[in-house]
N, C-alpha and C. Protein backbone atom coordinates (compact mmCIF):
# COMPACT_ATOMS: atom_id res chain seq x y z
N UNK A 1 18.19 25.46 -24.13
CA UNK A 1 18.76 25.73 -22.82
C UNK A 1 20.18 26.26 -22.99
N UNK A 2 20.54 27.78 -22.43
CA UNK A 2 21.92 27.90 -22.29
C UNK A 2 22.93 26.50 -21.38
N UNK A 3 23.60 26.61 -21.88
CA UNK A 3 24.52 25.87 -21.52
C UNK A 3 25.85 26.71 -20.76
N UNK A 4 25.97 26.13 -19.53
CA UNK A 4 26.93 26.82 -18.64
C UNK A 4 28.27 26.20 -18.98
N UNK A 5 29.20 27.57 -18.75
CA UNK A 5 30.37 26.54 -19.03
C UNK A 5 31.05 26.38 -17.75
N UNK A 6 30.92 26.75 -16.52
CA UNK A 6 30.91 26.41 -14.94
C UNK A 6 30.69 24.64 -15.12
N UNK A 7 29.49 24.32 -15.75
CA UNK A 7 29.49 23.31 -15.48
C UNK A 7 30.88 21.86 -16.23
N UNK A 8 31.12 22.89 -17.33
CA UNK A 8 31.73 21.70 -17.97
C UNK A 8 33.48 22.02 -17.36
N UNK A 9 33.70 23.37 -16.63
CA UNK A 9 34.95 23.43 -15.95
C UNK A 9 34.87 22.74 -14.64
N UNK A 10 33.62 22.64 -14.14
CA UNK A 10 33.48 21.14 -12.73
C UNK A 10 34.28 20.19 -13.80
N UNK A 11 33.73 19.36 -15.02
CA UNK A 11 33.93 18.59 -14.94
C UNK A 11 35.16 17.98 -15.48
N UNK A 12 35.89 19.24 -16.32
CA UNK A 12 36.97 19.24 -16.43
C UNK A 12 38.19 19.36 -14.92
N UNK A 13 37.88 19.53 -14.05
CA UNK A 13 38.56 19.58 -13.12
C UNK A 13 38.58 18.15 -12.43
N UNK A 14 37.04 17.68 -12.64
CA UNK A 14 36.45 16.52 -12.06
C UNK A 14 37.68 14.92 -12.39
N UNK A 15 37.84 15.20 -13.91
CA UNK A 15 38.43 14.30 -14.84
C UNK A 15 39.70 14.64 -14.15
N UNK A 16 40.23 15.60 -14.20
CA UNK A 16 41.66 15.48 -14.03
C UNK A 16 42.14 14.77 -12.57
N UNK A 17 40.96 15.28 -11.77
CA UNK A 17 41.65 14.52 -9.91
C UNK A 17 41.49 12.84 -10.35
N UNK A 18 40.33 12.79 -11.07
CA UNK A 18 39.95 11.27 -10.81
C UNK A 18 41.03 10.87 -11.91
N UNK A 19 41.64 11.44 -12.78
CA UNK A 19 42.71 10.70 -13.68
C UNK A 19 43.95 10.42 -12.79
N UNK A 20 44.59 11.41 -12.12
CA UNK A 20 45.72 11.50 -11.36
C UNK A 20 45.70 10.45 -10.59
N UNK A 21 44.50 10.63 -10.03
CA UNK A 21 44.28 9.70 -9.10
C UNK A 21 44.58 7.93 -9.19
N UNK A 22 43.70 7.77 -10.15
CA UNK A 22 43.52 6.25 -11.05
C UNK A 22 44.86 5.74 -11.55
N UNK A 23 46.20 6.78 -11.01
CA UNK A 23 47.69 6.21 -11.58
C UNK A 23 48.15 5.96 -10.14
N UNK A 24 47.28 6.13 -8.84
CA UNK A 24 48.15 5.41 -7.57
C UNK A 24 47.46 4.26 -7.22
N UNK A 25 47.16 3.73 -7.80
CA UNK A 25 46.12 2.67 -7.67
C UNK A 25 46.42 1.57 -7.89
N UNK A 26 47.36 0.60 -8.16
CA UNK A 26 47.89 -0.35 -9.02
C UNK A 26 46.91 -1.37 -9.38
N UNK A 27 45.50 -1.51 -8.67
CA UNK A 27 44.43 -2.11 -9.48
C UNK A 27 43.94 -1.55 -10.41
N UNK A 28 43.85 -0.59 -10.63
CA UNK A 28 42.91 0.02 -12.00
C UNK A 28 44.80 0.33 -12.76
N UNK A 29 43.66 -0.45 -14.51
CA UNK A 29 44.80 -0.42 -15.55
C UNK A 29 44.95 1.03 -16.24
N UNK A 30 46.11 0.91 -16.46
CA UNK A 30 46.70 2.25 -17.08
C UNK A 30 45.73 2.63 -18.48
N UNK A 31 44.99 1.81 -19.22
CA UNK A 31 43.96 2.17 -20.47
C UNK A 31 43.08 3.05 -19.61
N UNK A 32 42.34 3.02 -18.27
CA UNK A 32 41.50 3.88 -17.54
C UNK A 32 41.84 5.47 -17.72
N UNK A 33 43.32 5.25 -17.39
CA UNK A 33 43.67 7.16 -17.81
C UNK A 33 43.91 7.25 -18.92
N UNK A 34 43.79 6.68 -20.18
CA UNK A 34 44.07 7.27 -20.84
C UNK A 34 42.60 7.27 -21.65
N UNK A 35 41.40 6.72 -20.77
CA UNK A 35 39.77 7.19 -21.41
C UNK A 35 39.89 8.29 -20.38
N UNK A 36 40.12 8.66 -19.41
CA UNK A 36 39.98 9.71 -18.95
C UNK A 36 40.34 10.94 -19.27
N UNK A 37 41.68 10.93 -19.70
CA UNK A 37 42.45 11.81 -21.07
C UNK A 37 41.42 12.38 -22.02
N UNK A 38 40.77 11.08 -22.70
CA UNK A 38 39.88 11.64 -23.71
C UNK A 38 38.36 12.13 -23.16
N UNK A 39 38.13 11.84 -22.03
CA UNK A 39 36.93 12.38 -21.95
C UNK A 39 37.10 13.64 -21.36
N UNK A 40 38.40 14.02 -21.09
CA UNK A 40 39.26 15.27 -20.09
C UNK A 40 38.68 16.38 -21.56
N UNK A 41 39.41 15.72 -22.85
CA UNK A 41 39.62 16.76 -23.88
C UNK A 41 38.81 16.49 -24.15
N UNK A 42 37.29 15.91 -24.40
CA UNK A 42 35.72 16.53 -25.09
C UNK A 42 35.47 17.49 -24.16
N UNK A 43 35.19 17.51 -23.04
CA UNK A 43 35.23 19.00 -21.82
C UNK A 43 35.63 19.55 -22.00
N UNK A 44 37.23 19.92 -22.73
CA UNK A 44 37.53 20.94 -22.62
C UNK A 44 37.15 21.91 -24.15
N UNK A 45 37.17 20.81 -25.05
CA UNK A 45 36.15 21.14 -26.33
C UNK A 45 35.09 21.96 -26.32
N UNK A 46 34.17 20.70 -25.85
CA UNK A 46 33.14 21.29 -24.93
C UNK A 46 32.94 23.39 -24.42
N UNK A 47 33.79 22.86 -23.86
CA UNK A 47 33.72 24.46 -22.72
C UNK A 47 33.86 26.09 -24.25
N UNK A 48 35.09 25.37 -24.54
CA UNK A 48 35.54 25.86 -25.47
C UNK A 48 34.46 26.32 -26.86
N UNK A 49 33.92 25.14 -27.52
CA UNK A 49 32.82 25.26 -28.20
C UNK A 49 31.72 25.24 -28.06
N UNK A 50 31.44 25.71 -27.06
CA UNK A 50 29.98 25.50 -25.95
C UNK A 50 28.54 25.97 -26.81
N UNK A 51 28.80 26.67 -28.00
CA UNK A 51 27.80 27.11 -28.52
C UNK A 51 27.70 26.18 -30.35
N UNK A 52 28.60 24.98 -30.35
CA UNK A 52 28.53 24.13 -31.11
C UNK A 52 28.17 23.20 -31.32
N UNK A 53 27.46 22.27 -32.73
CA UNK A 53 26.87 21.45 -32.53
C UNK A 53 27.89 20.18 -31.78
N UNK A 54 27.19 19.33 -31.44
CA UNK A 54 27.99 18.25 -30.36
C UNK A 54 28.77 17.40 -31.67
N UNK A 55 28.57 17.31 -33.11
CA UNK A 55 29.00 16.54 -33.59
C UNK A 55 30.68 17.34 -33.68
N UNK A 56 30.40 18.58 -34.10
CA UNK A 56 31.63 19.40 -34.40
C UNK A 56 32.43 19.07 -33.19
N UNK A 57 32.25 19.01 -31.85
CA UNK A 57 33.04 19.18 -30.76
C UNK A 57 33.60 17.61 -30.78
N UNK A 58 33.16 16.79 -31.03
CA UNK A 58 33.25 15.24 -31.08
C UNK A 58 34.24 15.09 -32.19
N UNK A 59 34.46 15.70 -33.16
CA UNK A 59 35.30 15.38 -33.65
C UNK A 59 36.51 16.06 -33.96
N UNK A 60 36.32 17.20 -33.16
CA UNK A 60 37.26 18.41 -32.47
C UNK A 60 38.54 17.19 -32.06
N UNK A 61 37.91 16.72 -30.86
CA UNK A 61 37.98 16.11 -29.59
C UNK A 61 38.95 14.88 -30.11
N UNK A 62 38.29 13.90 -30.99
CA UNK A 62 39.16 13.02 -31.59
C UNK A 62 40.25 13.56 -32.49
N UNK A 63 39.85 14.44 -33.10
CA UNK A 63 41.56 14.65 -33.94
C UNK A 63 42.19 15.20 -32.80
N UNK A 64 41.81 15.60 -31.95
CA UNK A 64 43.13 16.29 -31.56
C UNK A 64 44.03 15.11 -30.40
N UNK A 65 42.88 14.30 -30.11
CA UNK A 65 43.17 13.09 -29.33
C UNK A 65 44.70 11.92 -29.84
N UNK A 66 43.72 12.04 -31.34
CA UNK A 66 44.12 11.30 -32.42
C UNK A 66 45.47 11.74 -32.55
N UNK A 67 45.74 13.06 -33.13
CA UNK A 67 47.11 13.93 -33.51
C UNK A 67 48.12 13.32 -32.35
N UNK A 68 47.81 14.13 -30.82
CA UNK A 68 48.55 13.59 -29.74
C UNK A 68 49.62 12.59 -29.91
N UNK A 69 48.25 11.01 -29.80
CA UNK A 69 48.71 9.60 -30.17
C UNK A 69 50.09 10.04 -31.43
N UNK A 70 49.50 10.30 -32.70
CA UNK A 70 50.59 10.03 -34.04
C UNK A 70 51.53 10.42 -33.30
N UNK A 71 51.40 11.30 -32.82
CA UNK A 71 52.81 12.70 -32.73
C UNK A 71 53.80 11.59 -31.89
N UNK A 72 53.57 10.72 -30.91
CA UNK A 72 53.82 9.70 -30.71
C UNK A 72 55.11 8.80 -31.30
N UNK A 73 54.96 9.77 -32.78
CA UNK A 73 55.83 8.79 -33.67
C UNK A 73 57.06 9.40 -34.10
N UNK A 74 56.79 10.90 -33.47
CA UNK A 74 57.83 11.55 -33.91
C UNK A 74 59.11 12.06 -32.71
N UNK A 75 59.77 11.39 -33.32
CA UNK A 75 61.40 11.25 -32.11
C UNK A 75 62.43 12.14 -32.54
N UNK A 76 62.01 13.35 -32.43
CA UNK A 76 63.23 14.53 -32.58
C UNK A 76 63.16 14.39 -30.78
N UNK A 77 64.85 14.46 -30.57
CA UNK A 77 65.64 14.83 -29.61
C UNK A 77 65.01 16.16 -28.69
N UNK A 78 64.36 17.01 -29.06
CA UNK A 78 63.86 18.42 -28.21
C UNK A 78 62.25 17.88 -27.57
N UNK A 79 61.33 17.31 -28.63
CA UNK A 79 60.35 16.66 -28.08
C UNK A 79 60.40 15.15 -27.24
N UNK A 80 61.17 14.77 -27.39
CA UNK A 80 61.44 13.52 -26.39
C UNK A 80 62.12 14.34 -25.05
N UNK A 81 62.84 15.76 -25.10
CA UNK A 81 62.79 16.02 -23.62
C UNK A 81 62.01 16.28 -22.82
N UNK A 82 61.36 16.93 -23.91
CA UNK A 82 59.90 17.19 -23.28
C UNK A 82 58.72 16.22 -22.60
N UNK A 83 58.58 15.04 -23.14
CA UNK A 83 58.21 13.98 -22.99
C UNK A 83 58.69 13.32 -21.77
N UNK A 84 60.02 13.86 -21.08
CA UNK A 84 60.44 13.03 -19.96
C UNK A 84 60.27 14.06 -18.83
N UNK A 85 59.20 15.01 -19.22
CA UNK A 85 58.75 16.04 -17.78
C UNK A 85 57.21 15.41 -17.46
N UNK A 86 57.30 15.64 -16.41
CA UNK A 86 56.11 15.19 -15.70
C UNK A 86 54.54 16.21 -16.99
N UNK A 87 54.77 17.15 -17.33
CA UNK A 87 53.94 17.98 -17.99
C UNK A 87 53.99 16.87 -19.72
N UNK A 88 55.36 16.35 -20.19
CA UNK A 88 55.04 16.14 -21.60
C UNK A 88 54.71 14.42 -21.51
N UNK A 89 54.79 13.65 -20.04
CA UNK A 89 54.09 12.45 -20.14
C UNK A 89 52.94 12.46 -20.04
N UNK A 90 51.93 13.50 -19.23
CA UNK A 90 50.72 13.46 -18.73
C UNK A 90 49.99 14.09 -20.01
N UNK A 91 50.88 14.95 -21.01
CA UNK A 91 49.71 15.61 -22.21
C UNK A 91 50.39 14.83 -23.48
N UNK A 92 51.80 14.38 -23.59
CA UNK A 92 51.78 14.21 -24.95
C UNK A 92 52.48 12.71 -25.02
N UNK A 93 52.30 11.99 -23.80
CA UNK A 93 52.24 10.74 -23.44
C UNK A 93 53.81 10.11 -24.03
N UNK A 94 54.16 9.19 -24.63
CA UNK A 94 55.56 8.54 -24.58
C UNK A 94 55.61 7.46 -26.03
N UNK A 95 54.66 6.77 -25.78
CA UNK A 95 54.83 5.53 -26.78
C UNK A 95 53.51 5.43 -27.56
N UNK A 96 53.56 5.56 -29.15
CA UNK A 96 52.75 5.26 -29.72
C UNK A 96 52.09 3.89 -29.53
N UNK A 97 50.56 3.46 -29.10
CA UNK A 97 49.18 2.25 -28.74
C UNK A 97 48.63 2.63 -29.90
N UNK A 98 48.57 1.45 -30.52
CA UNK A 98 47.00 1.66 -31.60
C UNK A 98 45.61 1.41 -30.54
N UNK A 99 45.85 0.70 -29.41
CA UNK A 99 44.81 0.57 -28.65
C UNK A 99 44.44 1.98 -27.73
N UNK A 100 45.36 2.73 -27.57
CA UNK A 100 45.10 4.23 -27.04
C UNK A 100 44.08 4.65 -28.19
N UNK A 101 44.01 4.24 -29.63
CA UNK A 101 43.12 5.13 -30.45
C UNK A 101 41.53 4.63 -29.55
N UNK A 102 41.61 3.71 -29.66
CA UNK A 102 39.99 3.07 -29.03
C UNK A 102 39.57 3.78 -27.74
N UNK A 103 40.60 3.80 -27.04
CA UNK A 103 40.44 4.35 -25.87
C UNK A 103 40.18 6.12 -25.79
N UNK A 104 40.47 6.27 -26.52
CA UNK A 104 40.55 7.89 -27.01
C UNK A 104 38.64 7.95 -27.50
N UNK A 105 38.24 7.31 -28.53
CA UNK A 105 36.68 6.75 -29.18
C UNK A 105 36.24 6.42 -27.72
N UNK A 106 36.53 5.93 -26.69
CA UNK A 106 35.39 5.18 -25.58
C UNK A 106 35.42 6.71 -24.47
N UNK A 107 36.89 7.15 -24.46
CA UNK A 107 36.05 8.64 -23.70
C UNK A 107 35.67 9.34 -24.01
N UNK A 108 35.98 9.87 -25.59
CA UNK A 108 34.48 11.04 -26.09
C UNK A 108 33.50 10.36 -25.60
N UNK A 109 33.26 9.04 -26.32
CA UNK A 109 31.24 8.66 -26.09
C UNK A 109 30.97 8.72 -24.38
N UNK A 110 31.78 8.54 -23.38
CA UNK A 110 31.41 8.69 -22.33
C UNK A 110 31.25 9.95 -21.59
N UNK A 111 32.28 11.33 -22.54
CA UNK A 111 32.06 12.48 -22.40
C UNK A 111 30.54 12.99 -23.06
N UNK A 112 30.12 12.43 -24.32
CA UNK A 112 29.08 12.61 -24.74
C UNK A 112 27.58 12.29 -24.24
N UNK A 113 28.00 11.24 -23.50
CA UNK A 113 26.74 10.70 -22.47
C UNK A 113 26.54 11.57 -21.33
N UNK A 114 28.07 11.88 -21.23
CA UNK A 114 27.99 12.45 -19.91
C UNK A 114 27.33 14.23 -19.88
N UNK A 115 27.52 14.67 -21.25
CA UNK A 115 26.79 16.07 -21.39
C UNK A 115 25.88 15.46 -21.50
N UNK A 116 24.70 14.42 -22.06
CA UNK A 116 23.46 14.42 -22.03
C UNK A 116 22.85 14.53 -20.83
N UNK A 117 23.58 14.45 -19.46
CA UNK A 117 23.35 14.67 -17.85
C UNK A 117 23.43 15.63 -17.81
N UNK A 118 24.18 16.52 -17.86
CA UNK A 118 24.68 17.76 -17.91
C UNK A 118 23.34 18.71 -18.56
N UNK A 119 22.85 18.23 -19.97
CA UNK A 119 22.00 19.19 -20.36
C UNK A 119 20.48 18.54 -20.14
N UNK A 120 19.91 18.25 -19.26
CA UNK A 120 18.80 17.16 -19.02
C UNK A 120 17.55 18.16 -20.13
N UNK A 121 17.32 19.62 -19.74
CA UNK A 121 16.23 19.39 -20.61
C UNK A 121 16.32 19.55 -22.11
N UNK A 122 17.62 19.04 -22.80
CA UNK A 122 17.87 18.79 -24.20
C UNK A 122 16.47 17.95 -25.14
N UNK A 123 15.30 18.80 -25.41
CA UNK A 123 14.75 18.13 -26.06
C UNK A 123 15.24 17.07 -27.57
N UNK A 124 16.15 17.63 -28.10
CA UNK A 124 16.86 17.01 -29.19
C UNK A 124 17.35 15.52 -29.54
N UNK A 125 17.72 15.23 -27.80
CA UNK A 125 18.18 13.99 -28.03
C UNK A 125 19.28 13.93 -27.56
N UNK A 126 20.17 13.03 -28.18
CA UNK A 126 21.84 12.70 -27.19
C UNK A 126 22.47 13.62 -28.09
N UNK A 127 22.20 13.85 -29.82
CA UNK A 127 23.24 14.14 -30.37
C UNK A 127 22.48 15.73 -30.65
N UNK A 128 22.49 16.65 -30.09
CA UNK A 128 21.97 17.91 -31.05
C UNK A 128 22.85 18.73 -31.84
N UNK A 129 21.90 18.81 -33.41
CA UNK A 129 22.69 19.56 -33.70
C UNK A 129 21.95 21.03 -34.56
């Protein structure tokens, strides 16, 4: 089955309202956006590698998730200004979490489930490759 990439820019758009969103909320915890983050960037993987196997995009998805987090660690003066704009908290976040790594692992697999909806008549299975 071709695979549309309409569909995976719904759901990249999808992720981002419901992320924004999930930060005016003061019941839902701040770990929520940051699985949403990661299931934001398998979509956009996704879209991007649309004609790749799902393992390649999955682990696209985590290093670059992954990188983000480290980068985390690095405190030059020009990237920490950046970091205090509304654009470098929402992509390249503030404070290194080892628990952001997990959280980063729980929204690929929920991005990954979530293309198995996406591609229903995938004879292959969850993971094709």
């Amino acid at each position: 089955m071709r695979r549309s990439r309409l569909i995976y820019l719904i759901l990249i758009i999808a992720n981002i309202i419901i992320g924004l969103l999930s930060r005016h909320f003061k019941g839902i915890p701040l770990f929520i956006g940051d699985i949403l983050w990661a299931t934001m960037v398998y979509f956009i993987m996704r879209f991007l590698l649309i004609n790749k196997p799902i393992k390649l995009v999955i682990v696209a998805s985590l290093l670059f998730c992954f990188a983000i987090e480290f980068s985390q660690l690095y405190k030059a003066p020009w990237i920490n200004e950046l970091r205090h704009t509304l654009f470098g908290r929402l992509v390249l976040g503030e404070v290194f979490l080892w628990s952001d790594l997990l959280c980063y692992v729980v929204g690929v697999a929920i991005g990954v489930v979530a293309n198995k909806f996406t591609t229903p008549n995938n004879k292959k299975g969850l993971l094709p490759i």
